[in-house]
Protein backbone atom coordinates (compact mmCIF):
# COMPACT_ATOMS: atom_id res chain seq x y z
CA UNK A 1 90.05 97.69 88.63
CA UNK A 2 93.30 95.99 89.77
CA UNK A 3 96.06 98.03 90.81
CA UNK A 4 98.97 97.93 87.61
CA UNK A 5 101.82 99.91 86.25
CA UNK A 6 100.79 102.70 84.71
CA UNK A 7 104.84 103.59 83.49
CA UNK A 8 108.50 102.80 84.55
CA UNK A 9 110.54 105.86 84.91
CA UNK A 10 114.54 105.72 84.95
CA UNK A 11 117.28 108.50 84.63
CA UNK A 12 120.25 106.70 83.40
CA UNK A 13 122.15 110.19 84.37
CA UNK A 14 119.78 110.58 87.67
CA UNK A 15 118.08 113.39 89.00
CA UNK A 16 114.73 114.50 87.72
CA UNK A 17 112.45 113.97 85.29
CA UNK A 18 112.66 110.33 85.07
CA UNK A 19 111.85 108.56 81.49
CA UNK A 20 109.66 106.14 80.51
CA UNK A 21 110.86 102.54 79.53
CA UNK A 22 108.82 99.72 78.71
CA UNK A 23 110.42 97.29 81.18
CA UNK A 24 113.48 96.85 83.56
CA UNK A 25 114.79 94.55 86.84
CA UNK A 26 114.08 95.32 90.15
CA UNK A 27 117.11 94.93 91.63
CA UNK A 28 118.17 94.85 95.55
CA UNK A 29 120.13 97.35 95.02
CA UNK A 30 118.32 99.57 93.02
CA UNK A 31 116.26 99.73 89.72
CA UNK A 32 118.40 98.72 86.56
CA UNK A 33 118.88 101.69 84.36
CA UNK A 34 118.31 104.41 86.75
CA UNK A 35 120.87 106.21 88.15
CA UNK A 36 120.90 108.65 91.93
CA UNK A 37 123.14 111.62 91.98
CA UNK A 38 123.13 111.93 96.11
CA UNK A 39 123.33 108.45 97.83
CA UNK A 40 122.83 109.89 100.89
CA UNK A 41 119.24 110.55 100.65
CA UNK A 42 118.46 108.36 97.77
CA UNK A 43 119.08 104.63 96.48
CA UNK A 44 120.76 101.61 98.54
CA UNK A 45 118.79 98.52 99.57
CA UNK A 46 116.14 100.44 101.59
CA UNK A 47 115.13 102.73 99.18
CA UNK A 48 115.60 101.07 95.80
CA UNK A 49 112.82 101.72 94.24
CA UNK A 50 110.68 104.93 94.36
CA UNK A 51 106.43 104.73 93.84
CA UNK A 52 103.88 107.38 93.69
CA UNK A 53 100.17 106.81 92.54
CA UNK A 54 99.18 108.16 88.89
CA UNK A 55 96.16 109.72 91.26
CA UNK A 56 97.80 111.48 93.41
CA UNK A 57 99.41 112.86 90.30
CA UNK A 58 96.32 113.98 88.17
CA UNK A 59 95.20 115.66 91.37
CA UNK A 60 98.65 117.64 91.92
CA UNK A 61 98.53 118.83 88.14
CA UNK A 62 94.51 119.66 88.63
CA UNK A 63 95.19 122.19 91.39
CA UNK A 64 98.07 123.89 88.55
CA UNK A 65 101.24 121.89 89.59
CA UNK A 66 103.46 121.26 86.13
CA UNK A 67 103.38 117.32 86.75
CA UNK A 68 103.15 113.72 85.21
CA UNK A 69 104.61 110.17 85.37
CA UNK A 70 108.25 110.38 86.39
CA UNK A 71 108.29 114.24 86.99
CA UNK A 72 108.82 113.30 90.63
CA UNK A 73 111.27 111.09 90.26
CA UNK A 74 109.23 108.02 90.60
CA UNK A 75 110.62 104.70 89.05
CA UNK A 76 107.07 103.68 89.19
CA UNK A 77 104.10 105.57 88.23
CA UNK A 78 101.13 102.87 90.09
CA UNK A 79 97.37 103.49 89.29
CA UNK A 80 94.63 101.62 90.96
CA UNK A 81 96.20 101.27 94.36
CA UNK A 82 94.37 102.58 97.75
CA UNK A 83 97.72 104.92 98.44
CA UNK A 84 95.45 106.25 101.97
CA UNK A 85 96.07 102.50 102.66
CA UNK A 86 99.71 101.56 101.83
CA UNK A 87 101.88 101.56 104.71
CA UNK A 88 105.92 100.64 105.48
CA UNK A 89 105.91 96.80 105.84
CA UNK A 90 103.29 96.32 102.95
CA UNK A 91 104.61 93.68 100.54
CA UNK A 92 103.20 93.77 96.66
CA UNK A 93 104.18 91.58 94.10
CA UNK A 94 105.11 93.31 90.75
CA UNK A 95 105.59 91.74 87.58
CA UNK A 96 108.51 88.89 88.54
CA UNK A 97 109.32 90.98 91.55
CA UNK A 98 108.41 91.68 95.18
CA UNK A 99 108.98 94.95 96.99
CA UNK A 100 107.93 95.63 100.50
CA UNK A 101 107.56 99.40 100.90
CA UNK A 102 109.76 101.09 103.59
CA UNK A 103 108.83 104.40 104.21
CA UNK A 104 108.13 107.66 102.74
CA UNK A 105 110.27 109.43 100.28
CA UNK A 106 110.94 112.63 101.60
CA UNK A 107 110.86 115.48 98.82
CA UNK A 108 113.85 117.61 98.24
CA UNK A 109 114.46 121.10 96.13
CA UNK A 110 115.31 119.80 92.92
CA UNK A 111 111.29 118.99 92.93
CA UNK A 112 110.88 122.95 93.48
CA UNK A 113 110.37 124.05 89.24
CA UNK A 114 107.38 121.23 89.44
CA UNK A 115 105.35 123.19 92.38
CA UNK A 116 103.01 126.25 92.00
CA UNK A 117 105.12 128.66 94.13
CA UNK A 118 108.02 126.64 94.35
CA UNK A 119 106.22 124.56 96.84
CA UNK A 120 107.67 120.73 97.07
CA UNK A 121 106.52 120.19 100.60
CA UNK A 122 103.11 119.48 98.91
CA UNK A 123 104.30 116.22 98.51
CA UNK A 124 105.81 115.85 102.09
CA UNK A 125 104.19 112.94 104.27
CA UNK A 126 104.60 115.72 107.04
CA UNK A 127 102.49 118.39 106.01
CA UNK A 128 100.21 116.45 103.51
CA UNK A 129 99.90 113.04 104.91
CA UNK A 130 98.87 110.48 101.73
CA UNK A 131 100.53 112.73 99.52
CA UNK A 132 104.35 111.24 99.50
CA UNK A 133 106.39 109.02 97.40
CA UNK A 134 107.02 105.81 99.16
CA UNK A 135 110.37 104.09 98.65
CA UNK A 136 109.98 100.51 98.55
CA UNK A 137 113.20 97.71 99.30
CA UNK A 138 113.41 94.40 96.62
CA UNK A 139 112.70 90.55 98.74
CA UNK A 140 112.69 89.62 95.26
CA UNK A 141 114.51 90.45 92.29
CA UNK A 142 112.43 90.75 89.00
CA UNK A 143 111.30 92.03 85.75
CA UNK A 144 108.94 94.62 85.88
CA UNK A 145 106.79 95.92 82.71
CA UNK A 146 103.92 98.85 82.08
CA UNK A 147 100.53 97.17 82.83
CA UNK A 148 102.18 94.63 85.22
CA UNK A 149 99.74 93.80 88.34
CA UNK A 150 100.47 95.15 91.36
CA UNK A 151 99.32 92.81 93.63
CA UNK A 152 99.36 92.72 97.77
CA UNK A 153 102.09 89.97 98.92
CA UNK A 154 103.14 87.71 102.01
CA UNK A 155 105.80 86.36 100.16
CA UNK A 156 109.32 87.28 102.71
């Protein structure tokens, strides 16, 4: 199965959940439609767009965490992709756009209501390696909709 777009996920108002629409633009500068209440841990060119695998999601709500698309505050929700094997540097085309992923999106407290026990640092790259968002910057502006291909890039 080919790696796609399982959902989109804005907050026009930020914070978390996030809400499914059917499309948006990729944008350097951020996803259009979603909104990021503390710039300086989210947002800007390096961290415009926020991923997490819909796998690594049915696992979390499996062991009892209250999760789904967008609860993390994932713009997208990707299903089919290796996440052991994405790394910063990886470039994936996405619908009309191209994101090359940065690095990993570190969780913070407002995640804490989603976590059996209050505990967000399940989805911390430093304890749980594999298990983080990854934040992702835009080479190329596009439109991106649910069931778009996500497909591995070496377009700069």
């Amino acid at each position: 199965m080919a790696a796609r777009v399982h959902r989109i996920n804005v907050n026009p108002e930020g914070g978390v959940p996030k809400h499914r629409v059917a499309s948006t633009r990729l944008l350097q500068g951020g996803v259009e439609g979603d909104k990021q209440r503390d710039l300086r841990y989210h947002g800007g060119p390096r961290r415009a767009v926020c991923l997490f695998s819909l796998e690594r999601l049915r696992a979390l709500a499996e062991e009892g965490h209250a999760l789904g698309p967008g609860s993390l505050g994932e713009n997208l929700t990707i299903e089919g992709l290796d996440w052991d094997a994405v790394r910063p540097g990886m470039r994936f085309a996405v619908g009309g756009a191209v994101i090359e992923i940065t690095k990993d999106a570190p969780p913070c407290k407002t995640l804490v209501a989603c976590f059996v026990g209050g505990d967000f640092t399940r989805v911390s790259a430093k304890t749980h390696p594999g298990w983080s968002r990854l934040y992702a910057s835009v080479l190329r502006e596009g439109t991106v909709r649910e069931g778009d291909e996500v497909l591995e890039s070496r377009e700069a």
